[in-house]
Protein backbone atom coordinates (compact mmCIF):
# COMPACT_ATOMS: atom_id res chain seq x y z
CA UNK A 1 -1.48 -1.22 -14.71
CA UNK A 2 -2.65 -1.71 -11.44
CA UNK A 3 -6.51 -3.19 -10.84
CA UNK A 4 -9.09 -0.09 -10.83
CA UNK A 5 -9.92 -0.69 -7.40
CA UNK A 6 -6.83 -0.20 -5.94
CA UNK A 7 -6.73 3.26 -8.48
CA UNK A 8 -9.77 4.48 -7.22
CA UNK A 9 -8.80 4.11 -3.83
CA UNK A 10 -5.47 5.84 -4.16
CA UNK A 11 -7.67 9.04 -5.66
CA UNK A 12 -9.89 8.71 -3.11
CA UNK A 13 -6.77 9.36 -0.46
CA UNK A 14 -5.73 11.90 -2.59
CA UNK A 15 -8.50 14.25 -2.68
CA UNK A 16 -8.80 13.47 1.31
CA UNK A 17 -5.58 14.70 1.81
CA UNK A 18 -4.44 11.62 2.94
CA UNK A 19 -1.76 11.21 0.38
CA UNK A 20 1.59 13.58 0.19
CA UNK A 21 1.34 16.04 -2.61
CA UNK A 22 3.60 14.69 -4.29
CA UNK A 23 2.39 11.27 -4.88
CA UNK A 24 0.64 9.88 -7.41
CA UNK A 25 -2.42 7.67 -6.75
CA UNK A 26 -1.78 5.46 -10.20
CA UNK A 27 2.26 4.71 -9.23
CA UNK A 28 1.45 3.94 -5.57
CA UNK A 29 -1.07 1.03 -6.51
CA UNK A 30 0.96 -0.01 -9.31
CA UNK A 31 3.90 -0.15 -6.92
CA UNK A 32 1.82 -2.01 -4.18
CA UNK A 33 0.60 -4.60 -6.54
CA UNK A 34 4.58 -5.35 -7.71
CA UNK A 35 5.61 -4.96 -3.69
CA UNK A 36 2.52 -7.35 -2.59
CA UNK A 37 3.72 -10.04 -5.61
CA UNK A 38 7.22 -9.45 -4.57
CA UNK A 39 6.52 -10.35 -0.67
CA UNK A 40 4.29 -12.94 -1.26
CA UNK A 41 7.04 -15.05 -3.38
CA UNK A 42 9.73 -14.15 -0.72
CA UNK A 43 6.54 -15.44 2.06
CA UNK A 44 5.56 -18.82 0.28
CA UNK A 45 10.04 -19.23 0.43
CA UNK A 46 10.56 -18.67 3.71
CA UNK A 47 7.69 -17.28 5.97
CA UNK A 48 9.93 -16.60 8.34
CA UNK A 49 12.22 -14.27 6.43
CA UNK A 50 9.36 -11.70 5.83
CA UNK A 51 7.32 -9.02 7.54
CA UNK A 52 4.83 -8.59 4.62
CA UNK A 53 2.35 -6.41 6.59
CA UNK A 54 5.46 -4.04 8.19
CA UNK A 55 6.75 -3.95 4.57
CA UNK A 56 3.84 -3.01 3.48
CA UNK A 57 2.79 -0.61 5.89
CA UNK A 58 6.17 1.06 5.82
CA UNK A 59 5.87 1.69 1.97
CA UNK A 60 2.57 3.24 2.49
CA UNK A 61 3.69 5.42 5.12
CA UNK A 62 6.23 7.49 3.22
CA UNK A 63 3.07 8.35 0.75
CA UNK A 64 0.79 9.09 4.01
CA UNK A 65 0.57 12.62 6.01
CA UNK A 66 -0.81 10.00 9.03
CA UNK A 67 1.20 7.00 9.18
CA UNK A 68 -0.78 3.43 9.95
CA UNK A 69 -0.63 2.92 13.32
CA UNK A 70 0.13 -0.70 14.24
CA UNK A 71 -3.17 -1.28 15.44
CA UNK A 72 -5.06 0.57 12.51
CA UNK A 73 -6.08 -1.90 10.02
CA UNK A 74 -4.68 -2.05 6.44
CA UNK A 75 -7.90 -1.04 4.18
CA UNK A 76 -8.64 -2.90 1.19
CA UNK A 77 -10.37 -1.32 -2.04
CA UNK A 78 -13.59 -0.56 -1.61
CA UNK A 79 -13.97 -0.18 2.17
């Protein structure tokens, strides 16, 4: 189970309409927490085999009606 937090802020999305209809808050911060491990093991490897934060931002894209822009930052529960 993914932290609270991360829950909560996956709702939050969802009831902004930031999330796609069809996807749900609890799996997507479950599935970041297991991506986030997953890239950070892969980093601490080989740091230069890795683009955690275009991973990452690609992931939450495809659950996003406005994809991150490069130069909008990645938001963290709670702000």
């Amino acid at each position: 189970m993914a932290p609270r937090a991360l829950d909560r802020r996956a709702a939050r999305a969802r009831r902004g309409g930031e999330l796609r209809r069809k996807s749900d808050p609890e799996e997507i911060a479950a599935q970041v927490i297991a991506l986030l491990d997953g890239l950070q093991v892969q980093w601490l490897l080989d740091r230069t085999a890795v683009d955690l934060e275009g991973l990452v931002r690609g992931f939450l894209n495809r659950h996003l009606h406005r994809p991150l822009s490069p130069g909008r930052p990645l938001v963290l529960p709670g702000d």
